[in-house]
PDB file of N, CA and C in Angstrom:
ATOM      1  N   UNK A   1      20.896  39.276  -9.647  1.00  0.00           N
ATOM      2  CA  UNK A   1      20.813  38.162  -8.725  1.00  0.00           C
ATOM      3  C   UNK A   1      19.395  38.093  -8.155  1.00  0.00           C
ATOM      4  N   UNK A   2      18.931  36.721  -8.314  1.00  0.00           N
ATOM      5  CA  UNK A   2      17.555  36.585  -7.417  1.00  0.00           C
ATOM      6  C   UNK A   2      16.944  36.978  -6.351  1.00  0.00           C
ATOM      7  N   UNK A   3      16.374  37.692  -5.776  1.00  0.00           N
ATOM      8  CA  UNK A   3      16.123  37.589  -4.141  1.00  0.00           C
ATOM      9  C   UNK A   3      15.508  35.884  -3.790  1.00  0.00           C
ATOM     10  N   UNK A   4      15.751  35.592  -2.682  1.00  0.00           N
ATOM     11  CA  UNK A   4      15.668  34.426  -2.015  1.00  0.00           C
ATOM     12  C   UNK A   4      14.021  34.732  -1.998  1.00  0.00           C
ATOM     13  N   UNK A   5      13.781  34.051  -1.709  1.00  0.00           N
ATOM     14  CA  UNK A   5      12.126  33.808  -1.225  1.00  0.00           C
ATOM     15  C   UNK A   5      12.129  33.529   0.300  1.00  0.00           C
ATOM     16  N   UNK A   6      11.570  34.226   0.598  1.00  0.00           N
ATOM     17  CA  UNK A   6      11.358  33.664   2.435  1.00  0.00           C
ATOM     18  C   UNK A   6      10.743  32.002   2.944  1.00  0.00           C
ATOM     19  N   UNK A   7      11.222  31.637   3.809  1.00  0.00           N
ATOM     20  CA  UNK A   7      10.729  30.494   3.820  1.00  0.00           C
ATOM     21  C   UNK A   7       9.802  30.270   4.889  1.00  0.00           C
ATOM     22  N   UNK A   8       8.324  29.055   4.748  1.00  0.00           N
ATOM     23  CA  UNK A   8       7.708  29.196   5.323  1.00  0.00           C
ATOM     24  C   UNK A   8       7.257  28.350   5.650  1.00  0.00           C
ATOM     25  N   UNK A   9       7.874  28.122   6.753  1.00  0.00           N
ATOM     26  CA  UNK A   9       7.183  26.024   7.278  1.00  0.00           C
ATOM     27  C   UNK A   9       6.157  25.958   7.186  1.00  0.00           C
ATOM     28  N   UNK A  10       5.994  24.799   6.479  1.00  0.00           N
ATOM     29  CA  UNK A  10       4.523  24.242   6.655  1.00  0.00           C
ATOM     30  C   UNK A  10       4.163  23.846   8.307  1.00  0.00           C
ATOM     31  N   UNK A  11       2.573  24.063   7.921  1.00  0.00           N
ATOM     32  CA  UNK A  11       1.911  23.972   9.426  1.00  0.00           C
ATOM     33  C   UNK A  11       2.288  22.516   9.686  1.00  0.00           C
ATOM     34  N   UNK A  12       2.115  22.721  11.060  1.00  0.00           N
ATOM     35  CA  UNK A  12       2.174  20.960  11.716  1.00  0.00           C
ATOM     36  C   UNK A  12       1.015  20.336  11.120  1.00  0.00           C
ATOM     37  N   UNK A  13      -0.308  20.300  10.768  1.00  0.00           N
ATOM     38  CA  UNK A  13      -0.956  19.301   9.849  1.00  0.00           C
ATOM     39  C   UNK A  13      -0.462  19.130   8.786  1.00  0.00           C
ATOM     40  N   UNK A  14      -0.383  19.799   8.268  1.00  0.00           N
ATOM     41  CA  UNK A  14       0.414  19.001   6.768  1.00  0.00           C
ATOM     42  C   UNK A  14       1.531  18.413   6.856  1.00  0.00           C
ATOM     43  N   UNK A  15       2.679  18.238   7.937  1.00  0.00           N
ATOM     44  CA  UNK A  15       3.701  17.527   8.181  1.00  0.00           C
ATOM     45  C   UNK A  15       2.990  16.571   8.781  1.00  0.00           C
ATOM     46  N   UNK A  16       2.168  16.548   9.487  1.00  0.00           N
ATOM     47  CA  UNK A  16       1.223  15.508  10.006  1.00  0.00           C
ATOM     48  C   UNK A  16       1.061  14.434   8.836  1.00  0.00           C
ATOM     49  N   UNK A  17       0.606  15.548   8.248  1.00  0.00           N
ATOM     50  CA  UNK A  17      -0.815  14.423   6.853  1.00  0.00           C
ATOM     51  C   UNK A  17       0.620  13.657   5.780  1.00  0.00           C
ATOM     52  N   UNK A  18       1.345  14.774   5.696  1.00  0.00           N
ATOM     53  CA  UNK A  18       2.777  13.543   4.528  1.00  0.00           C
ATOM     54  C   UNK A  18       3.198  12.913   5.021  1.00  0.00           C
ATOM     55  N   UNK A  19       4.207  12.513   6.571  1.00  0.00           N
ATOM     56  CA  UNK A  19       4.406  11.804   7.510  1.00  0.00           C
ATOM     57  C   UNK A  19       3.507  10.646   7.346  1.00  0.00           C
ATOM     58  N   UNK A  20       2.529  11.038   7.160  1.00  0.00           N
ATOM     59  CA  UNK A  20       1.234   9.987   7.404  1.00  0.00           C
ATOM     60  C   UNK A  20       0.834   9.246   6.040  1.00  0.00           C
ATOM     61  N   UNK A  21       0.703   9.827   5.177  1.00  0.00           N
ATOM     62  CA  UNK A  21       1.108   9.154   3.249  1.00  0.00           C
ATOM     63  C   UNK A  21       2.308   8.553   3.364  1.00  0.00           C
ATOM     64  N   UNK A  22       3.347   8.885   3.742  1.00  0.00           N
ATOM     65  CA  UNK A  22       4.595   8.332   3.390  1.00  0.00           C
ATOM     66  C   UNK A  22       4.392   6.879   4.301  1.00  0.00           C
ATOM     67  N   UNK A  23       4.030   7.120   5.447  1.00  0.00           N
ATOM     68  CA  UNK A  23       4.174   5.911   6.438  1.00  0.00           C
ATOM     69  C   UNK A  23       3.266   4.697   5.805  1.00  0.00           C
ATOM     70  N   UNK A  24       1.860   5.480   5.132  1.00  0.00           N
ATOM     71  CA  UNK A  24       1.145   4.210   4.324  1.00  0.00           C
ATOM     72  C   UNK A  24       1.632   3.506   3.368  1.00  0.00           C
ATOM     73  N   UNK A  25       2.915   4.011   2.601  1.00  0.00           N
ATOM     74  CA  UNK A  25       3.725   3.178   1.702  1.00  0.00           C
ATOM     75  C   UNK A  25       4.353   2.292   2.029  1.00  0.00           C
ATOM     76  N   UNK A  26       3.531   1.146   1.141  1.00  0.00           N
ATOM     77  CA  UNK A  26       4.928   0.053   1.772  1.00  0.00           C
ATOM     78  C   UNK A  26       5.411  -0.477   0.309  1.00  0.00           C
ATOM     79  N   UNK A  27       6.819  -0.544   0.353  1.00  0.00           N
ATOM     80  CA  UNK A  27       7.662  -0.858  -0.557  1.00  0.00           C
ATOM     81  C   UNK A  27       7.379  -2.482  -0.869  1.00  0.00           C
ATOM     82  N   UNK A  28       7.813  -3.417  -2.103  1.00  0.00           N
ATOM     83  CA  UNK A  28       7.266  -4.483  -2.104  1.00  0.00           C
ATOM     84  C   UNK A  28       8.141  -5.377  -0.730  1.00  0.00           C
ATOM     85  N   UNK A  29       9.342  -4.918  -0.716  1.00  0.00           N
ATOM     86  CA  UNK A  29       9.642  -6.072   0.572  1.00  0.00           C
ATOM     87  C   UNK A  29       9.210  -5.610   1.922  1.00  0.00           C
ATOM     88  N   UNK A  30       8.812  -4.382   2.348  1.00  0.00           N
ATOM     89  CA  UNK A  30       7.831  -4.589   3.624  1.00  0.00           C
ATOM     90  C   UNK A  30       6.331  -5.098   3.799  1.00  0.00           C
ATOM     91  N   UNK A  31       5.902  -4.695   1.648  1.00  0.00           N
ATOM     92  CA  UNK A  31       4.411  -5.448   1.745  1.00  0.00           C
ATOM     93  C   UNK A  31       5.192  -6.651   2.575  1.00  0.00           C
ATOM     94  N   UNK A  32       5.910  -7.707   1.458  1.00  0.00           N
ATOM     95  CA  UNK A  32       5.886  -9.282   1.778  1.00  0.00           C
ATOM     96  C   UNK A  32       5.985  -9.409   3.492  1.00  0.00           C
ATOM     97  N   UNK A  33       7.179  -8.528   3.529  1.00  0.00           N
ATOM     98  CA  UNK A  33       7.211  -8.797   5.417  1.00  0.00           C
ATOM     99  C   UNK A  33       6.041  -8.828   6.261  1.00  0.00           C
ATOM    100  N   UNK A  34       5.510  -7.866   6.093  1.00  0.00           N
ATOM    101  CA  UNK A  34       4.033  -7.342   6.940  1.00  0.00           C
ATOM    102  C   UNK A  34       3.186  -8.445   6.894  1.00  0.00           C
ATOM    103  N   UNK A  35       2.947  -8.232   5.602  1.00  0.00           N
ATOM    104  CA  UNK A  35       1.513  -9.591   5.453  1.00  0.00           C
ATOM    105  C   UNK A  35       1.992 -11.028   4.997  1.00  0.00           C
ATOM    106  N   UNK A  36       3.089 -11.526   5.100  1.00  0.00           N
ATOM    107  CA  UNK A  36       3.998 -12.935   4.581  1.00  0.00           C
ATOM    108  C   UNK A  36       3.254 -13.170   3.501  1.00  0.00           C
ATOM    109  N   UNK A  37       3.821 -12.550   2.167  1.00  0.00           N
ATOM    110  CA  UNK A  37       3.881 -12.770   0.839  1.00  0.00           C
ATOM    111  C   UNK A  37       5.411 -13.049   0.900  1.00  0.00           C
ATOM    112  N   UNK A  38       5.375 -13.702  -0.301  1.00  0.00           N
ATOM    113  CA  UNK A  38       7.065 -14.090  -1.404  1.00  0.00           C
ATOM    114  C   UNK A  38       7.177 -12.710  -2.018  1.00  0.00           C
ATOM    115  N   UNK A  39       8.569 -12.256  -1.790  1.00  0.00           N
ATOM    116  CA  UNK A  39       8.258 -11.391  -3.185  1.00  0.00           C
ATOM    117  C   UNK A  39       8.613 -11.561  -4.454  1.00  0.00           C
ATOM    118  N   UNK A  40       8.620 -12.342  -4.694  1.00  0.00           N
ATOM    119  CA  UNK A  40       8.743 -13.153  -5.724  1.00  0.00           C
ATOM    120  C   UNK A  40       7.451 -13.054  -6.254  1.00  0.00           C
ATOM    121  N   UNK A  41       6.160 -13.664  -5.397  1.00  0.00           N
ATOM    122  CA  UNK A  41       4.862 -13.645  -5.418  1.00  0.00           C
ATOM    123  C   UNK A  41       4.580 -12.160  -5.432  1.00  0.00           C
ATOM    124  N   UNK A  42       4.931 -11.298  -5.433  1.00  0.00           N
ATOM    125  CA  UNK A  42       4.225  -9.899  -5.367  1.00  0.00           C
ATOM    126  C   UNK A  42       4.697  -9.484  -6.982  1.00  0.00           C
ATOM    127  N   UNK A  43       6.007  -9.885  -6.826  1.00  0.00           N
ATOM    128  CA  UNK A  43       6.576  -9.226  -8.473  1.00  0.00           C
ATOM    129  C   UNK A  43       5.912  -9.807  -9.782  1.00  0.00           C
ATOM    130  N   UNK A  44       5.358 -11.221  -9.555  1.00  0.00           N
ATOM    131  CA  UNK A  44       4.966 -12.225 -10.725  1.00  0.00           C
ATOM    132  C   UNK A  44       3.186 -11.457 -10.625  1.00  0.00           C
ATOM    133  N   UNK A  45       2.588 -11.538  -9.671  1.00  0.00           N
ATOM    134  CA  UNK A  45       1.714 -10.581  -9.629  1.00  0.00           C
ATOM    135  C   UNK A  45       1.597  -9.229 -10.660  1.00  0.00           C
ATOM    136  N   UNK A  46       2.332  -8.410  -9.732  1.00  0.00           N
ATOM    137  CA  UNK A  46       2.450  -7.204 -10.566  1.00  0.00           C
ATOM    138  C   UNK A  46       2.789  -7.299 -12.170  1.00  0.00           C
ATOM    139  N   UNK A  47       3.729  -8.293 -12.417  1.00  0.00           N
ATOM    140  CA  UNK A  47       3.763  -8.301 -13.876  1.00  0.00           C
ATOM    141  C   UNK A  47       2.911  -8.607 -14.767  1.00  0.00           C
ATOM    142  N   UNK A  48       1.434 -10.031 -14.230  1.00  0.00           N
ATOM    143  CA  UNK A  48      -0.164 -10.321 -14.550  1.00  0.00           C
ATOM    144  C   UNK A  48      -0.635  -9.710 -14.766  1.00  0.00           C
ATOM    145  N   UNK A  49      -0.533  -8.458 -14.179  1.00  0.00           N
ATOM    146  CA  UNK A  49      -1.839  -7.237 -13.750  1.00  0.00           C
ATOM    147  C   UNK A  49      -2.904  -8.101 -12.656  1.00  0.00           C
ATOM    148  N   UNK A  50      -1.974  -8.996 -11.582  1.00  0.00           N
ATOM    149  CA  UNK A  50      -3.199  -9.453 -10.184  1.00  0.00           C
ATOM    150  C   UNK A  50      -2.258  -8.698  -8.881  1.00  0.00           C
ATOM    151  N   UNK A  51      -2.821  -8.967  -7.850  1.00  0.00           N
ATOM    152  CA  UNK A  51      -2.720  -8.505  -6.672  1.00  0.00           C
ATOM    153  C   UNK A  51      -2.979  -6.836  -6.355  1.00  0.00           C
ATOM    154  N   UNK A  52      -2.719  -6.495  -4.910  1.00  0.00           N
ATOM    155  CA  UNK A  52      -2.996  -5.083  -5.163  1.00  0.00           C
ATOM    156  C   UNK A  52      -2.218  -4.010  -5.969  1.00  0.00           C
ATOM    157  N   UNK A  53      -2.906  -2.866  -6.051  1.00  0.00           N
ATOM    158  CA  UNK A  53      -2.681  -1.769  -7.224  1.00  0.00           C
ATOM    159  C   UNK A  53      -0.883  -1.263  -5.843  1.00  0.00           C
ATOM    160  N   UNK A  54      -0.422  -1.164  -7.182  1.00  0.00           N
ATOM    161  CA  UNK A  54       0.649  -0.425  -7.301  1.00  0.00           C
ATOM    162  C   UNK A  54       1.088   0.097  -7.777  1.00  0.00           C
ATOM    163  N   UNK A  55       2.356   1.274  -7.733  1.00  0.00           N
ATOM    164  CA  UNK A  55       2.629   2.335  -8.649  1.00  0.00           C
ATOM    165  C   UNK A  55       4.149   2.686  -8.359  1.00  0.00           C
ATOM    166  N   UNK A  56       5.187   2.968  -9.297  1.00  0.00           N
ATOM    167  CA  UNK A  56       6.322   3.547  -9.266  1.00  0.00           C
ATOM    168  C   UNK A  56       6.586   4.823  -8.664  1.00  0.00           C
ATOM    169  N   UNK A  57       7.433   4.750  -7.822  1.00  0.00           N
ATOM    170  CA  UNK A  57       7.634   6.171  -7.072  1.00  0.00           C
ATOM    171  C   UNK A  57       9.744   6.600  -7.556  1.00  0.00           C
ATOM    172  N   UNK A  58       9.493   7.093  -8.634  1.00  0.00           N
ATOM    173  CA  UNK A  58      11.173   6.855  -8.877  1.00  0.00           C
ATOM    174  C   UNK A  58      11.391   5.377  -9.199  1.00  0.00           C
ATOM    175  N   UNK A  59      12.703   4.700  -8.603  1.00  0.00           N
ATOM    176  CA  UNK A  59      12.945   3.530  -8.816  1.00  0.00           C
ATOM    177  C   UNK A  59      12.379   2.371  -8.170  1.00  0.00           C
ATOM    178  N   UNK A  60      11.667   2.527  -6.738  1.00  0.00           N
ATOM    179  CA  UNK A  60      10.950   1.792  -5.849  1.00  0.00           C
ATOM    180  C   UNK A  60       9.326   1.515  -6.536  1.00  0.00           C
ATOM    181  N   UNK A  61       8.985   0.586  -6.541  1.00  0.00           N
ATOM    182  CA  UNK A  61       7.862   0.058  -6.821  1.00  0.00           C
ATOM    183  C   UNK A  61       7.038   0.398  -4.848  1.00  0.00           C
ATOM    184  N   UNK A  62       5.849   0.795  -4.880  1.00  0.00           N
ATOM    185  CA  UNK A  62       5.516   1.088  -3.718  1.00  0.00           C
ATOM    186  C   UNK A  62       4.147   0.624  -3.751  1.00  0.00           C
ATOM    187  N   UNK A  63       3.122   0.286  -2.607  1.00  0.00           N
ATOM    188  CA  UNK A  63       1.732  -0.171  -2.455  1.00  0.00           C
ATOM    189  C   UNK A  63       1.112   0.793  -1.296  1.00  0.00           C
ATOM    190  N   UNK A  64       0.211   1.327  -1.551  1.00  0.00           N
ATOM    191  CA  UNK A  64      -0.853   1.841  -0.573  1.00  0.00           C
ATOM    192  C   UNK A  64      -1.480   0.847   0.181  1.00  0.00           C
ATOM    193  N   UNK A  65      -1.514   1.017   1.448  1.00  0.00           N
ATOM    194  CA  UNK A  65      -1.695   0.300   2.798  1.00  0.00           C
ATOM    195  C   UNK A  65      -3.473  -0.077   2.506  1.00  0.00           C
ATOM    196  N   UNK A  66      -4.379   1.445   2.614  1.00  0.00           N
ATOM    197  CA  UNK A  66      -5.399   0.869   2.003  1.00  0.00           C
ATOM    198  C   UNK A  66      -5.872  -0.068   0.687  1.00  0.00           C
ATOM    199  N   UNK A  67      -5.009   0.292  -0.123  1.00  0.00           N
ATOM    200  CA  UNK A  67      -5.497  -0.408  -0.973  1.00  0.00           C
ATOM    201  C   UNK A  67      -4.898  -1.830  -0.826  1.00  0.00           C
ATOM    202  N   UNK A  68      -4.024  -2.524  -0.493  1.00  0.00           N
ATOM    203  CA  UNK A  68      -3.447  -3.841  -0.114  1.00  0.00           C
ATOM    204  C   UNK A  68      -5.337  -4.071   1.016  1.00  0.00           C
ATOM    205  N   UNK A  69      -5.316  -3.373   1.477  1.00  0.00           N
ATOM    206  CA  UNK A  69      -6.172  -4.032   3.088  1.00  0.00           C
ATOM    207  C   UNK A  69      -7.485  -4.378   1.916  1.00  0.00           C
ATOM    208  N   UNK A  70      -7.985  -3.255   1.142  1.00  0.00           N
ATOM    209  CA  UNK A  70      -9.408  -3.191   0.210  1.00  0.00           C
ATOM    210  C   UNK A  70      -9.219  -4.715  -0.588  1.00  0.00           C
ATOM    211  N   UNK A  71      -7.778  -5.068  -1.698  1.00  0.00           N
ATOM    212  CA  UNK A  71      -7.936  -6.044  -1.998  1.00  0.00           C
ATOM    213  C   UNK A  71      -7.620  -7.252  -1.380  1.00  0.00           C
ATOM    214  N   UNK A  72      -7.425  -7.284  -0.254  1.00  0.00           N
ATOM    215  CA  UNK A  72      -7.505  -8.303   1.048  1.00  0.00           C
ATOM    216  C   UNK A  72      -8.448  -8.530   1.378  1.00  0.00           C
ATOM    217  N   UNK A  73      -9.454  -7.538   1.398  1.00  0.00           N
ATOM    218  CA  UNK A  73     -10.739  -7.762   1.590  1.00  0.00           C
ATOM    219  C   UNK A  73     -11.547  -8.716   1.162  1.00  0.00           C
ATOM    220  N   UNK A  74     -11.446  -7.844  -0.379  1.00  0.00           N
ATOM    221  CA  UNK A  74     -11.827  -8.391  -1.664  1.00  0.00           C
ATOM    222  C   UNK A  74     -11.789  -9.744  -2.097  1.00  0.00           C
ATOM    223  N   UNK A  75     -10.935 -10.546  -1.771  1.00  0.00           N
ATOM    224  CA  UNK A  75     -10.122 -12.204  -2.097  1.00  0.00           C
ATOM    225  C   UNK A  75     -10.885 -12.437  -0.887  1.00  0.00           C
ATOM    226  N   UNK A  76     -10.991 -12.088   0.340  1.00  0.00           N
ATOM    227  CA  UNK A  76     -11.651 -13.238   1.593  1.00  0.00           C
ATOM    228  C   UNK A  76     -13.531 -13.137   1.458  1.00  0.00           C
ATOM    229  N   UNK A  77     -13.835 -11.544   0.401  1.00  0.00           N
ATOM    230  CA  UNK A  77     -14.707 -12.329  -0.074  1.00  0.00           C
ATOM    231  C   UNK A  77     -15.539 -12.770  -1.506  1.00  0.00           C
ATOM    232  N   UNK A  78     -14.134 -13.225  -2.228  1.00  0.00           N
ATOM    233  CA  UNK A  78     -14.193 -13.423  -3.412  1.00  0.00           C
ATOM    234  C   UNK A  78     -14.455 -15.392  -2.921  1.00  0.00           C
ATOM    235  N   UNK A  79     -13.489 -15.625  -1.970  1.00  0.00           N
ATOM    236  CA  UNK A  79     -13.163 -16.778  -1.396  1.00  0.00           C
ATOM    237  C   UNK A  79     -13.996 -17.508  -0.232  1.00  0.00           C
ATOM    238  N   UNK A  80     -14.311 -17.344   0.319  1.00  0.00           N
ATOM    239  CA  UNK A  80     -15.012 -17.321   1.723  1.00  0.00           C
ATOM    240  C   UNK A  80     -15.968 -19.131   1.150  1.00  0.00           C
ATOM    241  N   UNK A  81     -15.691 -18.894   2.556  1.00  0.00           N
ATOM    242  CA  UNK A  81     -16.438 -21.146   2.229  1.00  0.00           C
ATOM    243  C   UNK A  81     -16.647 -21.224   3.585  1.00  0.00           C
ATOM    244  N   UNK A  82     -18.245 -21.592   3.661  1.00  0.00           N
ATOM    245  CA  UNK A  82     -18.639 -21.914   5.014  1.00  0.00           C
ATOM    246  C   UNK A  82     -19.195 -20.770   6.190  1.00  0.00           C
ATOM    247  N   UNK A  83     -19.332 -21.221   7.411  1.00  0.00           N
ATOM    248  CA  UNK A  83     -19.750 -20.400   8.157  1.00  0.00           C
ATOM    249  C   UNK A  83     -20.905 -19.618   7.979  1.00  0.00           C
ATOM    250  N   UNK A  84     -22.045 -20.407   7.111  1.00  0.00           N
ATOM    251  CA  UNK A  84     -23.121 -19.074   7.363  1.00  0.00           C
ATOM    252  C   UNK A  84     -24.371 -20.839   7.911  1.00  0.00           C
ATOM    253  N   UNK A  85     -23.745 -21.756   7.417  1.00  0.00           N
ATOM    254  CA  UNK A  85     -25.031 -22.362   8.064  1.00  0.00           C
ATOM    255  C   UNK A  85     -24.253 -23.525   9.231  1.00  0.00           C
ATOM    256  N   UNK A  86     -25.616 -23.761  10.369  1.00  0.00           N
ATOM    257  CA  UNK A  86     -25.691 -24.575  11.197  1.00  0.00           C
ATOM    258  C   UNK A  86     -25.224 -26.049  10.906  1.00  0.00           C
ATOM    259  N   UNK A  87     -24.212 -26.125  11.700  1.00  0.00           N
ATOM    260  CA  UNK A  87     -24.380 -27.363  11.518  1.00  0.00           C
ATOM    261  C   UNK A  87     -25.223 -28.600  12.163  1.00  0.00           C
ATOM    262  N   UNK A  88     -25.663 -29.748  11.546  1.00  0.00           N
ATOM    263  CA  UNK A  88     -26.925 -30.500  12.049  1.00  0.00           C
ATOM    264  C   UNK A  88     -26.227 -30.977  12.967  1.00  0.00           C
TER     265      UNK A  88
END
């Protein structure tokens, strides 16, 4: 029979730091909620290869918070019209 292995909580930073990864995931229907996308619009996306990077976690399709914000970025200034000159 095996001996057990002793067990050894992890320190409070590292429950900190996964707490804190996990919380940056957002699943595709809290992306849409958060930032009012369709998800409809997120799924037709993802199937293009457009919008932000995402990745399978098990059966949940999931998005990193930074990376949604980076290609948010990215589109306002892929897009951007106006505002740099005076008007007469």
């Amino acid at each position: 029979m095996p001996t057990p292995r002793p067990h050894h909580p992890a320190a409070p930073a590292d429950l900190a730091a996964r707490r804190n990864r996990r919380e940056d995931w957002l699943t595709t229907a809290e992306l849409a909620h958060e930032y009012k996308f369709n998800v409809g619009t997120l799924r037709y996306w993802r199937h293009i290869g457009y919008g932000p990077a995402s990745f399978a976690r098990g059966r949940n399709v999931v998005y990193r918070r930074a990376d949604v914000e980076a290609w948010i970025a990215e589109q306002e200034q892929h897009t951007r019209r106006g505002g740099t000159a005076t008007a007469a």
